[in-house]
Protein backbone atom coordinates (compact mmCIF):
# COMPACT_ATOMS: atom_id res chain seq x y z
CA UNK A 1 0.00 0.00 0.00
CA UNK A 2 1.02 3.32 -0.69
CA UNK A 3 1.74 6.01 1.85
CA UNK A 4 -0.52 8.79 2.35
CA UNK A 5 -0.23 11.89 0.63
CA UNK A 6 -0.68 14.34 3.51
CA UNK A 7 -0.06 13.78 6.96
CA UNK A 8 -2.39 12.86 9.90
CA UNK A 9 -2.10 16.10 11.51
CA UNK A 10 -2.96 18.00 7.89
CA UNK A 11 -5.99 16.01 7.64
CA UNK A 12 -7.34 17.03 10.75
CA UNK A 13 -6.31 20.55 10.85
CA UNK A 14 -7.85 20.93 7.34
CA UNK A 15 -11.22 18.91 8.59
CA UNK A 16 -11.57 20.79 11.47
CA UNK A 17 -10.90 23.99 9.66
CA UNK A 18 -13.56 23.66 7.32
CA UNK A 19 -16.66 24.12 9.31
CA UNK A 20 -15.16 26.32 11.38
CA UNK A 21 -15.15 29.12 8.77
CA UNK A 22 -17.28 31.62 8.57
CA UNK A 23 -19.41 32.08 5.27
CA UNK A 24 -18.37 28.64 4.66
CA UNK A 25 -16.13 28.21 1.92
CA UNK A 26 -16.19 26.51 -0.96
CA UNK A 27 -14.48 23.09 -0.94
CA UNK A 28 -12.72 24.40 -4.08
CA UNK A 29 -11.52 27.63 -3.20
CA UNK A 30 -10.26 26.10 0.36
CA UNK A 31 -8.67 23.24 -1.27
CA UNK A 32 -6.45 25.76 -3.46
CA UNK A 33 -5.72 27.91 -1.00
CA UNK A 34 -4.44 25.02 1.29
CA UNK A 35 -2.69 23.67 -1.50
CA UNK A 36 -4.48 20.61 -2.14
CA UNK A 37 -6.64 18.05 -4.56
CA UNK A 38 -10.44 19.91 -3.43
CA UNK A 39 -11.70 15.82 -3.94
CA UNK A 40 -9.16 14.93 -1.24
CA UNK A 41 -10.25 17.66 1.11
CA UNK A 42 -14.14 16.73 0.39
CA UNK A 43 -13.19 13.18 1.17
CA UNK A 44 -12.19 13.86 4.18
CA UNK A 45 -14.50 16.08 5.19
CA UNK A 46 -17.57 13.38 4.25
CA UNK A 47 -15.12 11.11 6.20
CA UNK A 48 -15.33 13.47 9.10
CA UNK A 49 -18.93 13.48 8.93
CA UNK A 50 -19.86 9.88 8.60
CA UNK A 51 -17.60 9.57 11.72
CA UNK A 52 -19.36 11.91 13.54
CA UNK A 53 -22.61 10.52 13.02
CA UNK A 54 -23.72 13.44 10.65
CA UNK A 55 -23.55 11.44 7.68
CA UNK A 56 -25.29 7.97 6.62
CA UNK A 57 -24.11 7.21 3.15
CA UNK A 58 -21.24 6.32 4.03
CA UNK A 59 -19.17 3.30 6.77
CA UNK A 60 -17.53 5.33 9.76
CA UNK A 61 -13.83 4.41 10.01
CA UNK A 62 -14.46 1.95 12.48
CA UNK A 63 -17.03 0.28 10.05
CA UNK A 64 -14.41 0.29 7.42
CA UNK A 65 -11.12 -1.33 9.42
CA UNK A 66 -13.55 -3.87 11.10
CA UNK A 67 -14.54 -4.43 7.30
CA UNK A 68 -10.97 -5.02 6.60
CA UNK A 69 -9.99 -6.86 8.99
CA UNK A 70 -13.05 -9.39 8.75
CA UNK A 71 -12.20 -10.40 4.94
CA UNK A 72 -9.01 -10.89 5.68
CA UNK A 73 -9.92 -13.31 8.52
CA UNK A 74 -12.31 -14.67 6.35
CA UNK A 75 -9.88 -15.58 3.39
CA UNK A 76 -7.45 -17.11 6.14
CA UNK A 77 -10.18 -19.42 7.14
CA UNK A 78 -11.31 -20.31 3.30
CA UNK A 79 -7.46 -20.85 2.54
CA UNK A 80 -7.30 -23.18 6.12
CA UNK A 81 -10.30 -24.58 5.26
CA UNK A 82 -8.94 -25.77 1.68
CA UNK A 83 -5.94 -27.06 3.16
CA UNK A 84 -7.99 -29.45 5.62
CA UNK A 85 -10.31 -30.42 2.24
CA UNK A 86 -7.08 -31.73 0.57
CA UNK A 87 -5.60 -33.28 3.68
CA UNK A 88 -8.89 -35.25 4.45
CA UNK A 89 -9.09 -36.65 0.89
CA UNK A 90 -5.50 -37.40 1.15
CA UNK A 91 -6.08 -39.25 4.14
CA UNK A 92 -9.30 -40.78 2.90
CA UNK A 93 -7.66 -42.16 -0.24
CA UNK A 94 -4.66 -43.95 1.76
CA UNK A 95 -7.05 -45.57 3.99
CA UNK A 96 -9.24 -46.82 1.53
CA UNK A 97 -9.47 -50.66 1.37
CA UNK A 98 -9.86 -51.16 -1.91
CA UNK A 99 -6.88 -49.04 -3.18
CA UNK A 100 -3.92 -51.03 -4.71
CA UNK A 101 -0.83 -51.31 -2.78
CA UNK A 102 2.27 -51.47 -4.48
């Protein structure tokens, strides 16, 4: 995986920032005047929000590592689980009474 573009602490400077203004700017304009990708910045602000509870299209952080970290249990256990598959028809086949012995 690649490393993040901007740092922790410039992602929630910039998040925090953003409501905090006063009008509210646009994502744009902010964006350029931080020096940034405005999609980042409104990623991480919808990010922000979802966490917060303000948002519902979208999982919370939480939601998203537990996410992770579930399929990647759940592929261990389908690869474990193919390995037992092979070793029980292994063992099935040698103890087979009708198999030639040579």
């Amino acid at each position: 995986m690649a490393a993040p573009k901007y740092s922790d602490e410039l992602r929630e400077r910039e998040v925090r920032l953003s409501p905090e203004s006063d009008p509210k700017p646009v994502i744009r304009r902010l964006a350029e005047q931080l020096g940034m990708h405005h999609e980042a910045l409104r990623n991480w602000i919808r990010q922000a929000e979802a966490d917060h509870g303000e948002r519902h299209d979208r999982p919370t952080t939480a939601e998203t590592e537990e996410l992770r970290r579930l399929r990647k249990e759940n592929a261990e256990l389908r690869r474990a689980n193919e390995i037992l598959k092979a070793a029980s028809a292994f063992s099935a086949q040698e103890m087979d009474p009708t198999r030639k012995k040579w």
